[in-house]
Structures are given as structure tokens and as C-alpha cells.
PDB file of N, CA and C in Angstrom:
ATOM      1  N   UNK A   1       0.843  -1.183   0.000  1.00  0.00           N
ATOM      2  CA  UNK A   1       0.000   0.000   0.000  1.00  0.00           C
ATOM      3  C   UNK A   1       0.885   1.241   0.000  1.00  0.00           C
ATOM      4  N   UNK A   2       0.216   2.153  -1.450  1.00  0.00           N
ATOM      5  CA  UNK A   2       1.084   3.642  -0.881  1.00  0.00           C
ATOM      6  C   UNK A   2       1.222   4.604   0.262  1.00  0.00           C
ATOM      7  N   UNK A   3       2.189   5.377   0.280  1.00  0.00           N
ATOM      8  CA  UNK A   3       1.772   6.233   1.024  1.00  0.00           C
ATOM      9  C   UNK A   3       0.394   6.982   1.198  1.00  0.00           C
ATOM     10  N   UNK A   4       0.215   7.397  -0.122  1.00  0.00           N
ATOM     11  CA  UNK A   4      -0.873   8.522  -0.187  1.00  0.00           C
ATOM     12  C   UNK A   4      -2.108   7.605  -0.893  1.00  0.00           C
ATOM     13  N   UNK A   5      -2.584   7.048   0.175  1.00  0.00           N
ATOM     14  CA  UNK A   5      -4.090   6.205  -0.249  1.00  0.00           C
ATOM     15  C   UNK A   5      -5.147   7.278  -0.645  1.00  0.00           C
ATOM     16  N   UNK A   6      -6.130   6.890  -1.415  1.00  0.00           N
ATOM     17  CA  UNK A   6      -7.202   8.274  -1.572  1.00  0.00           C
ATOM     18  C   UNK A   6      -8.530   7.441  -0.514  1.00  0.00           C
ATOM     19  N   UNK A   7      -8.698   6.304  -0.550  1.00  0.00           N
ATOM     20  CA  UNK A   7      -9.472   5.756   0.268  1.00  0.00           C
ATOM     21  C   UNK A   7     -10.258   6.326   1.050  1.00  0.00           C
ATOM     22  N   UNK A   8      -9.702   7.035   1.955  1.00  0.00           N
ATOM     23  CA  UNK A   8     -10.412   7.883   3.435  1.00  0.00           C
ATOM     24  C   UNK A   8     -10.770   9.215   3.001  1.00  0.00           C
ATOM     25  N   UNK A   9     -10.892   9.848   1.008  1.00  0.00           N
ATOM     26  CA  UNK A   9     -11.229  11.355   1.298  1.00  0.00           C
ATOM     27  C   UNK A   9     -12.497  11.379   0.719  1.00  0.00           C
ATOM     28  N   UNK A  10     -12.684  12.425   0.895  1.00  0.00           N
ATOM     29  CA  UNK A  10     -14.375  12.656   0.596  1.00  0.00           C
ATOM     30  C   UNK A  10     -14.185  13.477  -0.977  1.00  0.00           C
ATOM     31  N   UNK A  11     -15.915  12.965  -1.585  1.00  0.00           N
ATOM     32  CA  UNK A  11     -15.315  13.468  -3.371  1.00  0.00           C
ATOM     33  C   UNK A  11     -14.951  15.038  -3.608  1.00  0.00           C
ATOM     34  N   UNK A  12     -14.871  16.047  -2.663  1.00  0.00           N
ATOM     35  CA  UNK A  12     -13.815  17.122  -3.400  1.00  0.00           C
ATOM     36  C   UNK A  12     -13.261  16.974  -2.728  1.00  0.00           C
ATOM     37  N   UNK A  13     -12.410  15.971  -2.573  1.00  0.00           N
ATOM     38  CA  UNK A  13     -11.031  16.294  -2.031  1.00  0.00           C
ATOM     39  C   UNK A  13     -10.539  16.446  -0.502  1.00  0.00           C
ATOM     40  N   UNK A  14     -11.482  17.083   0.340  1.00  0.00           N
ATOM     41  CA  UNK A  14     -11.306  17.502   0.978  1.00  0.00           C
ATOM     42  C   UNK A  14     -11.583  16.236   2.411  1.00  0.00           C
ATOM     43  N   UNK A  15     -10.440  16.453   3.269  1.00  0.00           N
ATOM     44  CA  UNK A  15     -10.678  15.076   4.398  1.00  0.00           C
ATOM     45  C   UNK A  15     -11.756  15.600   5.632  1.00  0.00           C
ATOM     46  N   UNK A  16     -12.160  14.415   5.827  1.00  0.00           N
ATOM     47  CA  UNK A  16     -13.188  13.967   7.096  1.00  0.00           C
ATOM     48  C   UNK A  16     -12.506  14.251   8.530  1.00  0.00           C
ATOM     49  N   UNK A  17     -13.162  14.723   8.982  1.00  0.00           N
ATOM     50  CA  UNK A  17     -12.321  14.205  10.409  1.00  0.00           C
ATOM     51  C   UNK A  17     -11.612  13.375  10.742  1.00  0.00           C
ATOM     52  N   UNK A  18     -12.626  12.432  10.255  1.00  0.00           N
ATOM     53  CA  UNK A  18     -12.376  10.606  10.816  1.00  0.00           C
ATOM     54  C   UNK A  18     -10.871  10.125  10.134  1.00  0.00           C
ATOM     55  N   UNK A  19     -10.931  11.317   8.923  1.00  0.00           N
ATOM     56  CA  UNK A  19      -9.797  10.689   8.075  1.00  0.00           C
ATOM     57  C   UNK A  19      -8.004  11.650   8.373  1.00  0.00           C
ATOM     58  N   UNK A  20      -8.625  12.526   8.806  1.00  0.00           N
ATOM     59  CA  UNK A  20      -7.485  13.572   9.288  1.00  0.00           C
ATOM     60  C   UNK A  20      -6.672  12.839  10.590  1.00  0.00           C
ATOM     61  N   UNK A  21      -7.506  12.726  11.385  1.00  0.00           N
ATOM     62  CA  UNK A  21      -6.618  11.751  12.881  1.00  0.00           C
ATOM     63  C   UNK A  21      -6.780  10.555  12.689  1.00  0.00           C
ATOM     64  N   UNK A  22      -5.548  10.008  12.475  1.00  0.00           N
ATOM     65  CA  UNK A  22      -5.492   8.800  12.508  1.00  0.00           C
ATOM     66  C   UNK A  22      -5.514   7.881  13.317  1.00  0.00           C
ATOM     67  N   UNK A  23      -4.655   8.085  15.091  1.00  0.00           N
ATOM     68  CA  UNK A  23      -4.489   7.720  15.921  1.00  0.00           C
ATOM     69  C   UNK A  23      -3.630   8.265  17.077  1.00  0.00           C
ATOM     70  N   UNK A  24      -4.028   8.352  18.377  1.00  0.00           N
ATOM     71  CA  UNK A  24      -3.057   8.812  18.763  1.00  0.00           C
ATOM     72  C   UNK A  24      -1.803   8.361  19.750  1.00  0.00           C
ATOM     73  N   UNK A  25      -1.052   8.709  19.653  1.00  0.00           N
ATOM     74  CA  UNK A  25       0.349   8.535  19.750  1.00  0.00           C
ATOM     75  C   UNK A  25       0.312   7.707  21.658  1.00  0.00           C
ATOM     76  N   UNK A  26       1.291   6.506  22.060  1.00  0.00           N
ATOM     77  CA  UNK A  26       1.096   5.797  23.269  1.00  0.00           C
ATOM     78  C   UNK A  26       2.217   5.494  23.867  1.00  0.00           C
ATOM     79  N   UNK A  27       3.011   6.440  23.271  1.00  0.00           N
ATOM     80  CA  UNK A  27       4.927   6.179  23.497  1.00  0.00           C
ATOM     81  C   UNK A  27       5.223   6.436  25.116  1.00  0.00           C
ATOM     82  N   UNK A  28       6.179   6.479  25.372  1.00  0.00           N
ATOM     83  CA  UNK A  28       6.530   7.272  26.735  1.00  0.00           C
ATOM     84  C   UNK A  28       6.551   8.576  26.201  1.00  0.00           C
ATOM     85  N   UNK A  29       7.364   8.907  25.437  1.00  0.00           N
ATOM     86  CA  UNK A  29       7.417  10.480  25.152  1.00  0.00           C
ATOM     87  C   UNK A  29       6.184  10.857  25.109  1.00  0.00           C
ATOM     88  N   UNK A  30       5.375  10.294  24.362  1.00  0.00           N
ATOM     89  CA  UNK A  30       3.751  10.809  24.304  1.00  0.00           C
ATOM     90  C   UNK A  30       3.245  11.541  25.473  1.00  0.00           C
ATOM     91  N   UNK A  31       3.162  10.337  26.201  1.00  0.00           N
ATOM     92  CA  UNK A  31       2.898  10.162  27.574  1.00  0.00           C
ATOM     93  C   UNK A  31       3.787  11.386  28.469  1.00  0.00           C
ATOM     94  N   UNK A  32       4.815  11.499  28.582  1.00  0.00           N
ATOM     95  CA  UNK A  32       5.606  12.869  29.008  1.00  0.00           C
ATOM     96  C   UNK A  32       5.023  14.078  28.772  1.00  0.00           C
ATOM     97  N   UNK A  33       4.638  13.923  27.317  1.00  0.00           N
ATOM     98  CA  UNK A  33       4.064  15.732  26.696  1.00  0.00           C
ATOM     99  C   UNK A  33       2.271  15.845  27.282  1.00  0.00           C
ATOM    100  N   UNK A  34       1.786  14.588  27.546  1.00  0.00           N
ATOM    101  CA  UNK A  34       0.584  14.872  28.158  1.00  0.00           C
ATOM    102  C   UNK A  34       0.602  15.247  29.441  1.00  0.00           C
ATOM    103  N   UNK A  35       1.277  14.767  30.415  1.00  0.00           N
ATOM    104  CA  UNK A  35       1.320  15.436  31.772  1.00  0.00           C
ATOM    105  C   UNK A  35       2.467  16.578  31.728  1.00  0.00           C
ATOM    106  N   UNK A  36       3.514  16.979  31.179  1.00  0.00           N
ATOM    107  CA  UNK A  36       4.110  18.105  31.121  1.00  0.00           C
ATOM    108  C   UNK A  36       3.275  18.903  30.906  1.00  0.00           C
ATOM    109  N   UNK A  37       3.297  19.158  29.327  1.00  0.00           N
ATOM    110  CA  UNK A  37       3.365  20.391  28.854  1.00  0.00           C
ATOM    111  C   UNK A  37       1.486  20.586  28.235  1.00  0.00           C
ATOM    112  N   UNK A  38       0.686  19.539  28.863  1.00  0.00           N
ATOM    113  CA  UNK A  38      -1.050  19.678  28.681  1.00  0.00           C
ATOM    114  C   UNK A  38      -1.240  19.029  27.180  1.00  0.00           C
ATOM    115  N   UNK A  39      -0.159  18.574  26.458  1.00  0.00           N
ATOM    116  CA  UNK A  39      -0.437  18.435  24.609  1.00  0.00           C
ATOM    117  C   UNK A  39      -0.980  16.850  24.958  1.00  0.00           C
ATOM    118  N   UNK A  40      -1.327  16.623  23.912  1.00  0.00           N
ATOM    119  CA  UNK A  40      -1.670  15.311  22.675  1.00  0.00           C
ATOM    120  C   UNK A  40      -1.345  15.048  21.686  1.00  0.00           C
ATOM    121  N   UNK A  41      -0.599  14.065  21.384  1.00  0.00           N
ATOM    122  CA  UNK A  41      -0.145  13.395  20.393  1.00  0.00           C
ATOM    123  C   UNK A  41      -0.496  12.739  19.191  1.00  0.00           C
ATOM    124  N   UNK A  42      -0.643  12.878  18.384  1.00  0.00           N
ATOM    125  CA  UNK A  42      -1.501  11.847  16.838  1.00  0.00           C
ATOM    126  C   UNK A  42      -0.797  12.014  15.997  1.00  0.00           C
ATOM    127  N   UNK A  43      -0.810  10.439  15.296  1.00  0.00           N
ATOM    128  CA  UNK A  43      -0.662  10.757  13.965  1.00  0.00           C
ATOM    129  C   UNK A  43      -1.745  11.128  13.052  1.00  0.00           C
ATOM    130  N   UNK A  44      -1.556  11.991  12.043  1.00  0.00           N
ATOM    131  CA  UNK A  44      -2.664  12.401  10.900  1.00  0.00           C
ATOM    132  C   UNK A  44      -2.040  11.867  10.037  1.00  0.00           C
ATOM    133  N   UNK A  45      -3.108  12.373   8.688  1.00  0.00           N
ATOM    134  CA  UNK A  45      -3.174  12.529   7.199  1.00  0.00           C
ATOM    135  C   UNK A  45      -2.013  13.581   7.002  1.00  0.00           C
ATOM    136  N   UNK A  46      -1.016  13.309   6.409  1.00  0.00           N
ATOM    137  CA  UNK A  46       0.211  14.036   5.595  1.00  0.00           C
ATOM    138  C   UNK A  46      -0.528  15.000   5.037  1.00  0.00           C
ATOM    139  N   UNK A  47      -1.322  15.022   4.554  1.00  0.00           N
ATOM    140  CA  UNK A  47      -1.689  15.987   3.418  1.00  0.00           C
ATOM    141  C   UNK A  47      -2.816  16.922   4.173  1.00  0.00           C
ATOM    142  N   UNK A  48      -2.924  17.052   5.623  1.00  0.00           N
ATOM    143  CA  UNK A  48      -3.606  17.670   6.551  1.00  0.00           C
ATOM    144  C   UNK A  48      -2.833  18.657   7.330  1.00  0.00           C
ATOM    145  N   UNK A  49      -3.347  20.143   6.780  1.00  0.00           N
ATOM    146  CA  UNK A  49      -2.301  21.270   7.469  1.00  0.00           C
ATOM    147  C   UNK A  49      -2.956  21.090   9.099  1.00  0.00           C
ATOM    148  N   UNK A  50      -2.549  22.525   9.324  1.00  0.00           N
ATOM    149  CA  UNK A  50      -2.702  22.606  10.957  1.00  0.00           C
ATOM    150  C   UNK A  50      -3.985  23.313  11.519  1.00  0.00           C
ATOM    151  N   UNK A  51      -4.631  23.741  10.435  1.00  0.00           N
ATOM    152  CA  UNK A  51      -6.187  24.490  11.221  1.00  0.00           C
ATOM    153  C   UNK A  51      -7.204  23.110  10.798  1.00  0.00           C
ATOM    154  N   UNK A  52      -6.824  21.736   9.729  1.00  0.00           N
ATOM    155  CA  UNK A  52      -7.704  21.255   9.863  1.00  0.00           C
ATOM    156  C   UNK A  52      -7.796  19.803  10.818  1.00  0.00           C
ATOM    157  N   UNK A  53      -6.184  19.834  11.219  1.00  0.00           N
ATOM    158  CA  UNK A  53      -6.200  19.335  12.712  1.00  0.00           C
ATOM    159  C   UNK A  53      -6.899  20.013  13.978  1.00  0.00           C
ATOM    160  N   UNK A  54      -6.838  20.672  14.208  1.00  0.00           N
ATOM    161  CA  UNK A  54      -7.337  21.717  14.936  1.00  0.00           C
ATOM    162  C   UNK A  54      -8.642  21.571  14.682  1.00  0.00           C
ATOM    163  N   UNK A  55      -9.505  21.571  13.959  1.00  0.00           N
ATOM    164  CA  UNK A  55     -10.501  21.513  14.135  1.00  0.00           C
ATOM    165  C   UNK A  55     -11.261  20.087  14.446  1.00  0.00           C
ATOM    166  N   UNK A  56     -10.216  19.527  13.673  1.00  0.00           N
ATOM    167  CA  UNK A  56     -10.684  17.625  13.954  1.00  0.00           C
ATOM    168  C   UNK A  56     -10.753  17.599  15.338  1.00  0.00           C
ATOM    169  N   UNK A  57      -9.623  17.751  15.806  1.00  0.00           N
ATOM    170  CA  UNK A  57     -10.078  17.585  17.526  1.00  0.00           C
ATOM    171  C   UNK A  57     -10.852  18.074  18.129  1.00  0.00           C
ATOM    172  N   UNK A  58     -11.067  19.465  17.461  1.00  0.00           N
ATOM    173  CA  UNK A  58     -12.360  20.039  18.452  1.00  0.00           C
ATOM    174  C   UNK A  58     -13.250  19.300  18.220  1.00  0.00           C
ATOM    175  N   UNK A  59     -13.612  18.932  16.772  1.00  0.00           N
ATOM    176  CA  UNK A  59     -14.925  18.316  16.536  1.00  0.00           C
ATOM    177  C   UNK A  59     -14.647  16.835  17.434  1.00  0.00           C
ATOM    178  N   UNK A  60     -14.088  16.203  17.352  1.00  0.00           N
ATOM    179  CA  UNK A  60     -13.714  14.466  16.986  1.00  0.00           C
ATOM    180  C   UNK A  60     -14.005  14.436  19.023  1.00  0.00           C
ATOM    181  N   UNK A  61     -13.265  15.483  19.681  1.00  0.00           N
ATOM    182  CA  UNK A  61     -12.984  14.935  21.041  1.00  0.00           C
ATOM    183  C   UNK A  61     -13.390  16.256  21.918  1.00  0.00           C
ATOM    184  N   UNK A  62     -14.027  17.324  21.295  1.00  0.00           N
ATOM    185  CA  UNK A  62     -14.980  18.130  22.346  1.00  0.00           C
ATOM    186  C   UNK A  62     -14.156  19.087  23.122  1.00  0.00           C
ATOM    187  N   UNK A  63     -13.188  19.282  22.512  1.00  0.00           N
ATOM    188  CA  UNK A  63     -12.075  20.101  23.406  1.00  0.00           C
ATOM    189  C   UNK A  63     -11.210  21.481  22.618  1.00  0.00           C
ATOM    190  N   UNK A  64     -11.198  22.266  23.088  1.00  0.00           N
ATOM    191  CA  UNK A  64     -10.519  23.662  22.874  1.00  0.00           C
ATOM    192  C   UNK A  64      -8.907  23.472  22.354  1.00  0.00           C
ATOM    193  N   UNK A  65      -8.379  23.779  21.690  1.00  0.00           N
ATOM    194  CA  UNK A  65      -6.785  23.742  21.177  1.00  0.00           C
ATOM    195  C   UNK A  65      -6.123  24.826  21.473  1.00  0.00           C
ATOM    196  N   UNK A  66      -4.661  24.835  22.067  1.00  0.00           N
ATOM    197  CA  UNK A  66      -4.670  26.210  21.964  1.00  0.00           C
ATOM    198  C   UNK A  66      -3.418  26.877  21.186  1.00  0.00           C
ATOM    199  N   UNK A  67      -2.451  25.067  20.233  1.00  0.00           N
ATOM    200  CA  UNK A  67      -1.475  25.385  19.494  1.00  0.00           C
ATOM    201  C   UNK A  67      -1.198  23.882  18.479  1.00  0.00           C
ATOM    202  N   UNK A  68      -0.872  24.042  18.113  1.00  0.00           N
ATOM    203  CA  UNK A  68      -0.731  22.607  17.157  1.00  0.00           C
ATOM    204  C   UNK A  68       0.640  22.772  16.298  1.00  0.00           C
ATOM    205  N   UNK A  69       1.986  22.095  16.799  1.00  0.00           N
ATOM    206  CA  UNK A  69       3.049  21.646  16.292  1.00  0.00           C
ATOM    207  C   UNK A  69       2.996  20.050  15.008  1.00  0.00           C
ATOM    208  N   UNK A  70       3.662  20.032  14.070  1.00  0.00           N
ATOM    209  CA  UNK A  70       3.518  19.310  13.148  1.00  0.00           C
ATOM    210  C   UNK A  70       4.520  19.136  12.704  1.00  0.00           C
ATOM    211  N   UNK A  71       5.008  17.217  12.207  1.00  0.00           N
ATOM    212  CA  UNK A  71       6.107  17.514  11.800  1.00  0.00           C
ATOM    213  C   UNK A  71       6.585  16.023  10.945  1.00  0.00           C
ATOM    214  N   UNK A  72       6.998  16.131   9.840  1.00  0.00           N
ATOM    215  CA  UNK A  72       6.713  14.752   9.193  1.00  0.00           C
ATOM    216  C   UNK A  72       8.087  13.608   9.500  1.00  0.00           C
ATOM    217  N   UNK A  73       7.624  12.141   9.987  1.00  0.00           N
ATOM    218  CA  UNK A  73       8.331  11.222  10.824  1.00  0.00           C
ATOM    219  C   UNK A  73       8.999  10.946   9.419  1.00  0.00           C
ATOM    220  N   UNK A  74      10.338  10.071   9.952  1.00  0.00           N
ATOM    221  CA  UNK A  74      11.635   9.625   8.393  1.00  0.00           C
ATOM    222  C   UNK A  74      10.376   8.635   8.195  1.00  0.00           C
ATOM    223  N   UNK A  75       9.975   8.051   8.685  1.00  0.00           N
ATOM    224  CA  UNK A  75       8.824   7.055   7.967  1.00  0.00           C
ATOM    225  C   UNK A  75       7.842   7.494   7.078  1.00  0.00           C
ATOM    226  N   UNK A  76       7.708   8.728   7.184  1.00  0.00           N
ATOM    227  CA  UNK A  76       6.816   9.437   6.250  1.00  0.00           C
ATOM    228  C   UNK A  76       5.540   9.615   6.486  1.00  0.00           C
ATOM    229  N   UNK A  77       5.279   9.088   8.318  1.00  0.00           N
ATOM    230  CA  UNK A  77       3.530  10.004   8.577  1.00  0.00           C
ATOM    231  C   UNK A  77       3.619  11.046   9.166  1.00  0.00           C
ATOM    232  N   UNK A  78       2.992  11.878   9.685  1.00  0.00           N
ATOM    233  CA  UNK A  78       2.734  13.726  10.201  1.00  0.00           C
ATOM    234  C   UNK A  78       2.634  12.925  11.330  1.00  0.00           C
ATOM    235  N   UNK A  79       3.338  13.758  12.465  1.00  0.00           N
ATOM    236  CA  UNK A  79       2.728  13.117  13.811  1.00  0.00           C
ATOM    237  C   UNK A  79       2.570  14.739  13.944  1.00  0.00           C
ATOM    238  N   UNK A  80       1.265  15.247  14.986  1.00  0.00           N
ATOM    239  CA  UNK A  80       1.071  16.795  15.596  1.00  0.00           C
ATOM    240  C   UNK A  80       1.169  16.665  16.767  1.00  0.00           C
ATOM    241  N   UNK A  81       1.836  17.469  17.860  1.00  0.00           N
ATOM    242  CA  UNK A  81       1.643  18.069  19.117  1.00  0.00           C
ATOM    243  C   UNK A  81       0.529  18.635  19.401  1.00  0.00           C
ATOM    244  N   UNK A  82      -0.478  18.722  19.751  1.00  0.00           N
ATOM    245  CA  UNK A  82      -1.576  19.221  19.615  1.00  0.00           C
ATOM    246  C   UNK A  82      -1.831  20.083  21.587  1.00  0.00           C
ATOM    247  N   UNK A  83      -1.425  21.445  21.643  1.00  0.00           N
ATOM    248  CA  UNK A  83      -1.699  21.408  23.193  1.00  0.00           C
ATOM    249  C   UNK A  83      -2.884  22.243  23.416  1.00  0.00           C
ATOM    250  N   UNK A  84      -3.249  21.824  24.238  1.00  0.00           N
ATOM    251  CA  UNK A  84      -4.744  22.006  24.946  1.00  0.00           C
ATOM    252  C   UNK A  84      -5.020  23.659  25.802  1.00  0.00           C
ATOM    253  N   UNK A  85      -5.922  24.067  25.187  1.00  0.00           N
ATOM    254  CA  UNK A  85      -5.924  25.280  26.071  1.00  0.00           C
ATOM    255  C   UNK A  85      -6.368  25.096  27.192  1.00  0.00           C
ATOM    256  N   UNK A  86      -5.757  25.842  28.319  1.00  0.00           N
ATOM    257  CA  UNK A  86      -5.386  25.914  30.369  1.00  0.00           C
ATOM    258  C   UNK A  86      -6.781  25.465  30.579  1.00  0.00           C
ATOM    259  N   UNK A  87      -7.957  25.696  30.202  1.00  0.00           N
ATOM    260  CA  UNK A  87      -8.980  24.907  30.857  1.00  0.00           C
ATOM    261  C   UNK A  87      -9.232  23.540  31.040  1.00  0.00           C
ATOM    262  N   UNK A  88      -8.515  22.857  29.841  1.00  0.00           N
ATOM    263  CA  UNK A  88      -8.617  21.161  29.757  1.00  0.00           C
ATOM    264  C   UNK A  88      -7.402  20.712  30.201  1.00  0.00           C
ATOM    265  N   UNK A  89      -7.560  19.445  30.600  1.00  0.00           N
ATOM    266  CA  UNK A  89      -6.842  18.528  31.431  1.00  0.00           C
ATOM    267  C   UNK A  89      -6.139  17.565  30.360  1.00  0.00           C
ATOM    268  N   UNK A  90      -4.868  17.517  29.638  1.00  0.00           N
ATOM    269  CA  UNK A  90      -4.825  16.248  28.757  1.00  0.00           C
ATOM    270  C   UNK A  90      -4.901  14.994  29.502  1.00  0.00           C
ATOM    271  N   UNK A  91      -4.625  14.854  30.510  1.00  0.00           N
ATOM    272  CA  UNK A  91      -4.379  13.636  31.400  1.00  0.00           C
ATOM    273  C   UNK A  91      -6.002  13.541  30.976  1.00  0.00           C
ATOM    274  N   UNK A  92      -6.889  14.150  31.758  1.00  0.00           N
ATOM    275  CA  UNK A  92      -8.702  13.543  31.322  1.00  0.00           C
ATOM    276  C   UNK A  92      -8.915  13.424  30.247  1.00  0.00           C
ATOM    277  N   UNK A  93      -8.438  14.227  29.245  1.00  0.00           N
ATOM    278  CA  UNK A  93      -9.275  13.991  27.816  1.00  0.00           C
ATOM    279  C   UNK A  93      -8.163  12.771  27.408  1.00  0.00           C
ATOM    280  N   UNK A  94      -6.960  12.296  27.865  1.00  0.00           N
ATOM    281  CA  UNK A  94      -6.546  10.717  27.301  1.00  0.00           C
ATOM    282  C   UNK A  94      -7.092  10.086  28.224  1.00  0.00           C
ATOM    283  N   UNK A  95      -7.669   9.884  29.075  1.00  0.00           N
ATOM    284  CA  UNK A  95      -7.845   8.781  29.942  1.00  0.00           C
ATOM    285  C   UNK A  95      -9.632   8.848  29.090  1.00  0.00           C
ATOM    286  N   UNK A  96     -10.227   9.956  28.800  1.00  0.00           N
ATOM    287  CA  UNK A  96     -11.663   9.728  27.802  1.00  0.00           C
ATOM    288  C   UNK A  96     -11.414   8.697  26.954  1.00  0.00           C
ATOM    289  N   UNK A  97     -10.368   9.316  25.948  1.00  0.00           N
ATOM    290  CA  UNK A  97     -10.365   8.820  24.661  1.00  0.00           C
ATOM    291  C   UNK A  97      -9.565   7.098  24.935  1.00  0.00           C
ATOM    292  N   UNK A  98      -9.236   6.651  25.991  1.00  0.00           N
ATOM    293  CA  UNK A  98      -8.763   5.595  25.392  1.00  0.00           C
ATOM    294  C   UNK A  98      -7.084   5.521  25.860  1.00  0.00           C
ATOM    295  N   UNK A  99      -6.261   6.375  26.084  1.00  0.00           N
ATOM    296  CA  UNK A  99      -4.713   6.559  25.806  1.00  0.00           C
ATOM    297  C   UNK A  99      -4.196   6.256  27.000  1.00  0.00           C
ATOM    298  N   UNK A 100      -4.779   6.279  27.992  1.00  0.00           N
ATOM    299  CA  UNK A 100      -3.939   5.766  29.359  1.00  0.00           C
ATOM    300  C   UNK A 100      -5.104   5.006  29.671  1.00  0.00           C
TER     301      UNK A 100
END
């Protein structure tokens, strides 16, 4: 399978939520940047800038953003930093979604 599947987009082009976050990230480092510094970790869609991450999460997981770092792995997927604006808890919204 290629990199750049068309599979997950919608007919103009343009990606889904569902298809923008792919998964998110369960490393230790992960795990570090959620109780440090309030972020979340995912990999996305390569071909997904940074306001339509940003919005995936708001939509996808109900929560406020308040910066989104991006940056493409030698393997060739986007992983984003995604940090949470001071009202949300990343520790709660990963322990919601699944991540701890």
C-alpha cells in the first residue's frame, strides 16, 4: 500500500475528520508531553495542514486547542503536538479517549 491512499477522502477532495486523525500517539514520550506540557499526540493525514487538525479535535474529542506543532516522521507520517488550552486537562481527555 502507498503512502498517499485516496481511500479515506471525501469526493472534493477535501478530508473527514475521521480521516485527518489517525491515531493517537502511546509512546513514553507521548505520555511525558501529556502530563508536562497539557499536549496530545496523533498521527494524521500528511496531506492535513494545521487548522484542519485543529478543528478535527475540536470536533472528533470536544475540546478547545490552543497550538498545534507538526512535523513529518523519516517514515513518512505527520505526527502533531496538539496542546490544549489551560482549561482542559490532557491527562482527562486521554484517559476519555482511550490513551492511558
Amino acid at each position: 500500500m502507498d503512502k498517499c491512499s485516496n481511500d479515506s477522502r471525501i469526493k472534493d477532495g477535501m478530508l473527514d475528520h475521521y480521516a485527518i486523525i489517525k491515531f493517537p500517539l502511546t509512546t513514553v514520550s507521548a505520555m511525558k508531553e501529556i502530563e508536562d506540557n497539557n499536549t496530545l499526540v496523533f498521527i494524521v493525514d500528511v496531506k492535513a495542514n494545521k487548522h484542519q487538525i485543529k478543528q478535527a479535535v475540536k470536533k472528533l474529542y470536544d475540546i478547545d486547542v490552543a497550538k498545534g506543532n507538526t512535523l513529518i516522521r523519516p517514515d513518512g507520517e505527520k505526527k502533531a503536538y496538539v496542546r490544549l488550552a489551560p482549561d482542559y486537562d490532557a491527562l482527562d481527555v486521554a484517559n476519555k479517549i482511550g490513551i492511558i
